[in-house]
N, C-alpha and C. Protein backbone atom coordinates (compact mmCIF):
# COMPACT_ATOMS: atom_id res chain seq x y z
N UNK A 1 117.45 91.91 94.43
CA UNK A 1 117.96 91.45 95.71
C UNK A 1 119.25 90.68 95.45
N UNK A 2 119.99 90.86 96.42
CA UNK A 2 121.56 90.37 96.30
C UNK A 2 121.70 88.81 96.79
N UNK A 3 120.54 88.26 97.73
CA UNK A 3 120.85 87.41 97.70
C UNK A 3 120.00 86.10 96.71
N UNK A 4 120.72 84.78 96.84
CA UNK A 4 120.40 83.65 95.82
C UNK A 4 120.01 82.60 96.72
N UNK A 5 119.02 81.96 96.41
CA UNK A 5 119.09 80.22 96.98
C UNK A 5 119.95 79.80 96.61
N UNK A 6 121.07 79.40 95.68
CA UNK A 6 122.12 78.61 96.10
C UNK A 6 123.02 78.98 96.12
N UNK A 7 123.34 80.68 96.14
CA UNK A 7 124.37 81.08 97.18
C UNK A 7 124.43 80.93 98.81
N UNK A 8 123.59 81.23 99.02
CA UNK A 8 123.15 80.80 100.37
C UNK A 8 123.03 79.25 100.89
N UNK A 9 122.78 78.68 100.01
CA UNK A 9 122.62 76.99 99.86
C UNK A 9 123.91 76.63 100.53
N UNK A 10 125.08 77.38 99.37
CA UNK A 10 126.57 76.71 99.22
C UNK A 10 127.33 77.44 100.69
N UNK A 11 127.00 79.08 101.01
CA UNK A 11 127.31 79.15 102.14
C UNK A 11 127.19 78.51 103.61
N UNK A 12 125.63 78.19 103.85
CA UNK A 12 125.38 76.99 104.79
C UNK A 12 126.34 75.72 104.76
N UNK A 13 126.45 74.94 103.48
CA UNK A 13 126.84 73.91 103.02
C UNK A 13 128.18 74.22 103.83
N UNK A 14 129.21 75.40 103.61
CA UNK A 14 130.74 75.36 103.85
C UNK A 14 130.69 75.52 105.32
N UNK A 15 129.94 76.15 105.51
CA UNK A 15 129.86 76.47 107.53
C UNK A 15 129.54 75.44 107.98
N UNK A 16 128.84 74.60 107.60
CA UNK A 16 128.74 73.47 108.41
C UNK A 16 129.66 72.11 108.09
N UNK A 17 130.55 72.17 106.70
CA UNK A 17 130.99 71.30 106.60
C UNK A 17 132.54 71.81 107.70
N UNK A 18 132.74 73.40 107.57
CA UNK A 18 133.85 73.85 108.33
C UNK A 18 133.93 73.16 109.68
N UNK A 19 132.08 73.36 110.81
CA UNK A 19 132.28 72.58 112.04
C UNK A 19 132.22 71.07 111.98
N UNK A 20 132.13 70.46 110.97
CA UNK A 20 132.09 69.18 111.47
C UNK A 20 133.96 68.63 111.14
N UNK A 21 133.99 68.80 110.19
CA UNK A 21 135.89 68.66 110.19
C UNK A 21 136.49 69.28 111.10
N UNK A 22 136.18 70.42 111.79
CA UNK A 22 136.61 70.99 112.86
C UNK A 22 137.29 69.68 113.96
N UNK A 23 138.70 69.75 114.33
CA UNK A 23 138.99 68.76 115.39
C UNK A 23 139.43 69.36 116.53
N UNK A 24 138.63 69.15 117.72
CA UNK A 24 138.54 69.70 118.67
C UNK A 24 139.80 70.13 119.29
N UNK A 25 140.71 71.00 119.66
CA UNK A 25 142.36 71.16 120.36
C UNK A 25 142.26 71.06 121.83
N UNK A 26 142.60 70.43 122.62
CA UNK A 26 142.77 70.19 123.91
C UNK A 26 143.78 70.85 123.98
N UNK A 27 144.29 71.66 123.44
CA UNK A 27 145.55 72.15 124.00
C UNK A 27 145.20 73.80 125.06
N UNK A 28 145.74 74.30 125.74
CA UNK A 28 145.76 75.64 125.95
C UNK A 28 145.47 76.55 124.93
N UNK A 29 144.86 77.20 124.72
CA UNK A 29 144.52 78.67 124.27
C UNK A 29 145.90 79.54 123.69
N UNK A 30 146.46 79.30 122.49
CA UNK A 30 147.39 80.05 122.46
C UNK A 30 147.63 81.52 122.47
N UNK A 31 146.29 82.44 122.37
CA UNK A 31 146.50 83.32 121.97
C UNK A 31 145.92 84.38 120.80
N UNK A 32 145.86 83.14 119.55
CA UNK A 32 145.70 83.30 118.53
C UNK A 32 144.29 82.29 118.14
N UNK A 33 143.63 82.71 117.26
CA UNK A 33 142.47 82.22 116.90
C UNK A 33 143.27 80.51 116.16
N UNK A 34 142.71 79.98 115.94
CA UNK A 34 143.10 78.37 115.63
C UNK A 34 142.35 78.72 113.70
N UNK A 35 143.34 78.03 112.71
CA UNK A 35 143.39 78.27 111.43
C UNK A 35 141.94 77.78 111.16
N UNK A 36 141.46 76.76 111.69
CA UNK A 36 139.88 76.73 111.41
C UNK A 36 138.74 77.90 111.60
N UNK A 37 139.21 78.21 112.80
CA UNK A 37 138.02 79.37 113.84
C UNK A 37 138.65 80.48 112.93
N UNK A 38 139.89 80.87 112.36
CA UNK A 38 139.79 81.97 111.23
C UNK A 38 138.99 81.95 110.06
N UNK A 39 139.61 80.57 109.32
CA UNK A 39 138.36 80.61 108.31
C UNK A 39 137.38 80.90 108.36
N UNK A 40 136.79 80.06 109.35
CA UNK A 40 135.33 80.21 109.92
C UNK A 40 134.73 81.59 109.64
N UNK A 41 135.47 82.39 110.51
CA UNK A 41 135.06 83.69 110.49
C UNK A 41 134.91 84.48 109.50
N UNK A 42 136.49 84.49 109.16
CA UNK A 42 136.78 85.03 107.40
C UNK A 42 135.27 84.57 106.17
N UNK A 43 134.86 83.76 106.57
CA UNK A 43 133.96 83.27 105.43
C UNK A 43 132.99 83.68 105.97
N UNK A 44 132.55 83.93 107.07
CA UNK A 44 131.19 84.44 107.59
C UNK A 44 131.40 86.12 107.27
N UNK A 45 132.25 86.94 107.55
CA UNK A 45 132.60 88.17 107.32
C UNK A 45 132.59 88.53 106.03
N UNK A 46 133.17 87.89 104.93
CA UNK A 46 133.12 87.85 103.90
C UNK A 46 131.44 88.19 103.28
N UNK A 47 130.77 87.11 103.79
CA UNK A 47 129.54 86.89 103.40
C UNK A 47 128.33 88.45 103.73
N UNK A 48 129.20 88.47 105.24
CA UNK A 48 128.22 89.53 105.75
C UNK A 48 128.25 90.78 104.83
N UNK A 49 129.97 91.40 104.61
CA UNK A 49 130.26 92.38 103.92
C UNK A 49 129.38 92.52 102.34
N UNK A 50 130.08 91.82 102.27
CA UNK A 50 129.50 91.73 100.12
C UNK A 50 128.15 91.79 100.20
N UNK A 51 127.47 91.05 101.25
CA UNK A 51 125.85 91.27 101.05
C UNK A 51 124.90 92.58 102.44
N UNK A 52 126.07 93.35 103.02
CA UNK A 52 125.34 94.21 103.47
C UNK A 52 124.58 95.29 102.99
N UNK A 53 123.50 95.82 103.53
CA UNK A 53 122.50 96.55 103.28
C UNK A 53 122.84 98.24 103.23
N UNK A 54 123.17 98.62 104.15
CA UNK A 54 124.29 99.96 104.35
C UNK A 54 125.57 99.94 104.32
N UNK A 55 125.95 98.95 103.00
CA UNK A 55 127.88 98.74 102.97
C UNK A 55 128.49 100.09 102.88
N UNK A 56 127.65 100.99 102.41
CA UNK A 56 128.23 102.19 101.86
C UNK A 56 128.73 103.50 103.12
N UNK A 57 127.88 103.04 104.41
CA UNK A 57 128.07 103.59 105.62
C UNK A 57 128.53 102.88 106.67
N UNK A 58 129.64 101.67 105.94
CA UNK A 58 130.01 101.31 107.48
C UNK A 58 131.15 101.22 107.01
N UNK A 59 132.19 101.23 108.18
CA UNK A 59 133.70 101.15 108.13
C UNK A 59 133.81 99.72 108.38
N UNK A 60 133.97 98.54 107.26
CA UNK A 60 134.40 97.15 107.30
C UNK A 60 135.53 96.49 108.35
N UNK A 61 136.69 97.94 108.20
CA UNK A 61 138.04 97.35 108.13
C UNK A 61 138.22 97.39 109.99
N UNK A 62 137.51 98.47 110.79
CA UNK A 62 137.23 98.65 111.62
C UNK A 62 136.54 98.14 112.42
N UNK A 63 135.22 97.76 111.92
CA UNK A 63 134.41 96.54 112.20
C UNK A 63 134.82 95.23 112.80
N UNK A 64 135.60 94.50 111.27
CA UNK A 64 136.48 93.45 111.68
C UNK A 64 137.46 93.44 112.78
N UNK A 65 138.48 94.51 113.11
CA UNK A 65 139.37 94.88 113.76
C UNK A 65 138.83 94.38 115.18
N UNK A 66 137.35 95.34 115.46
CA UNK A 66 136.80 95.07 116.82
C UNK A 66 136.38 93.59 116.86
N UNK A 67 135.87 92.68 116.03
CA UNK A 67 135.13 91.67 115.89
C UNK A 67 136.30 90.62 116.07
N UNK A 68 137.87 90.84 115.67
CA UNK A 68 138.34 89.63 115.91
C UNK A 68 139.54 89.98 117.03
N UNK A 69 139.01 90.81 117.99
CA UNK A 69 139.15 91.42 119.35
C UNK A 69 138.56 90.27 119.94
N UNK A 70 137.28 90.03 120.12
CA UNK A 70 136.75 88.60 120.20
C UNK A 70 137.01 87.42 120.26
N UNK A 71 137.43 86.84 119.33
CA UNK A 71 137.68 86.07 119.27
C UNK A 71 139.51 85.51 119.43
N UNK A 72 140.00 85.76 120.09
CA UNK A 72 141.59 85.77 120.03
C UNK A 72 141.59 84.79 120.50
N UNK A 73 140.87 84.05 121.43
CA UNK A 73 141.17 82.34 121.76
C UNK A 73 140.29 81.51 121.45
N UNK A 74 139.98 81.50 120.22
CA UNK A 74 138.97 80.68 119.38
C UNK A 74 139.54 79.42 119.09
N UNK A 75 139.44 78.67 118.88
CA UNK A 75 140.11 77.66 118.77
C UNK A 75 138.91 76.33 118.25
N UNK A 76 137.41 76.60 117.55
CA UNK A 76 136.46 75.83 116.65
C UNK A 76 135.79 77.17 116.31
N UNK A 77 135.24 76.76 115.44
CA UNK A 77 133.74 77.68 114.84
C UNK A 77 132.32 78.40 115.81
N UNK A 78 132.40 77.20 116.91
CA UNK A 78 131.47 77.78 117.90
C UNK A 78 132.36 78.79 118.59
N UNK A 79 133.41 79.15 118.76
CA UNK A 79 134.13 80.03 119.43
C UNK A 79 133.91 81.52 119.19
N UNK A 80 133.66 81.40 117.86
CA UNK A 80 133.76 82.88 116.71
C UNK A 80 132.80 83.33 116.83
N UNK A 81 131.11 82.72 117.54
CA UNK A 81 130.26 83.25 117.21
C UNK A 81 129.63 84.50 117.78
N UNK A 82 130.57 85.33 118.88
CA UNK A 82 130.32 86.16 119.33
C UNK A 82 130.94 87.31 118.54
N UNK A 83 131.93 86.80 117.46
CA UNK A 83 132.34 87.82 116.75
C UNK A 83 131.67 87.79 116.19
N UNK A 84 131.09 87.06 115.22
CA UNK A 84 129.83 86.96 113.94
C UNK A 84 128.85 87.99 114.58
N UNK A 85 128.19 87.25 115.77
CA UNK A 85 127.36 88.29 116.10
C UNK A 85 127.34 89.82 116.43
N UNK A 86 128.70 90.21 117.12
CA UNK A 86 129.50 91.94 116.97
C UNK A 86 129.02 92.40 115.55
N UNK A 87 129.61 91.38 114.53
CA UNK A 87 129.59 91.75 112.74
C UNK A 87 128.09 92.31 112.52
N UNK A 88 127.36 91.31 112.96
CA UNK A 88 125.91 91.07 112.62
C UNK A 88 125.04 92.84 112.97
């Protein structure tokens, strides 16, 4: 099995340390996902890919494409999670 207790440990660990440093933007919605709510994602995507079950039958690059369709006015970590879940 691909996955580890403290890979998984250290992944929890970064996602949640990602939302709590997260500082909230009162600003308008630019458009663009906010450099946090990318990471965010990027590291959740990351995670999903490398440890999927049928990696060998899915188109990643495509996947993502639609998934951060989603999220274009993200702007924290709770924002992304409808892309995570598209991924999922």
């Amino acid at each position: 099995m691909k996955h580890s207790l403290p890979r998984l440990f250290y992944f929890a660990l970064s996602l949640i340390s990602a939302a709590i440093i997260a500082e909230p933007n009162p600003s308008m919605p630019t458009g663009q996902p906010s450099p946090v709510a990318s990471a965010y994602f990027e590291q959740a995507f990351t995670f999903i890919k490398d440890n999927a079950y049928f990696h060998k039958h899915l188109d990643f690059a495509k996947i993502k494409q639609q998934a951060l369709t989603k999220m274009v006015h993200a702007q924290s970590p709770a924002d992304t999670h409808e892309a995570i879940r598209f991924v999922l």
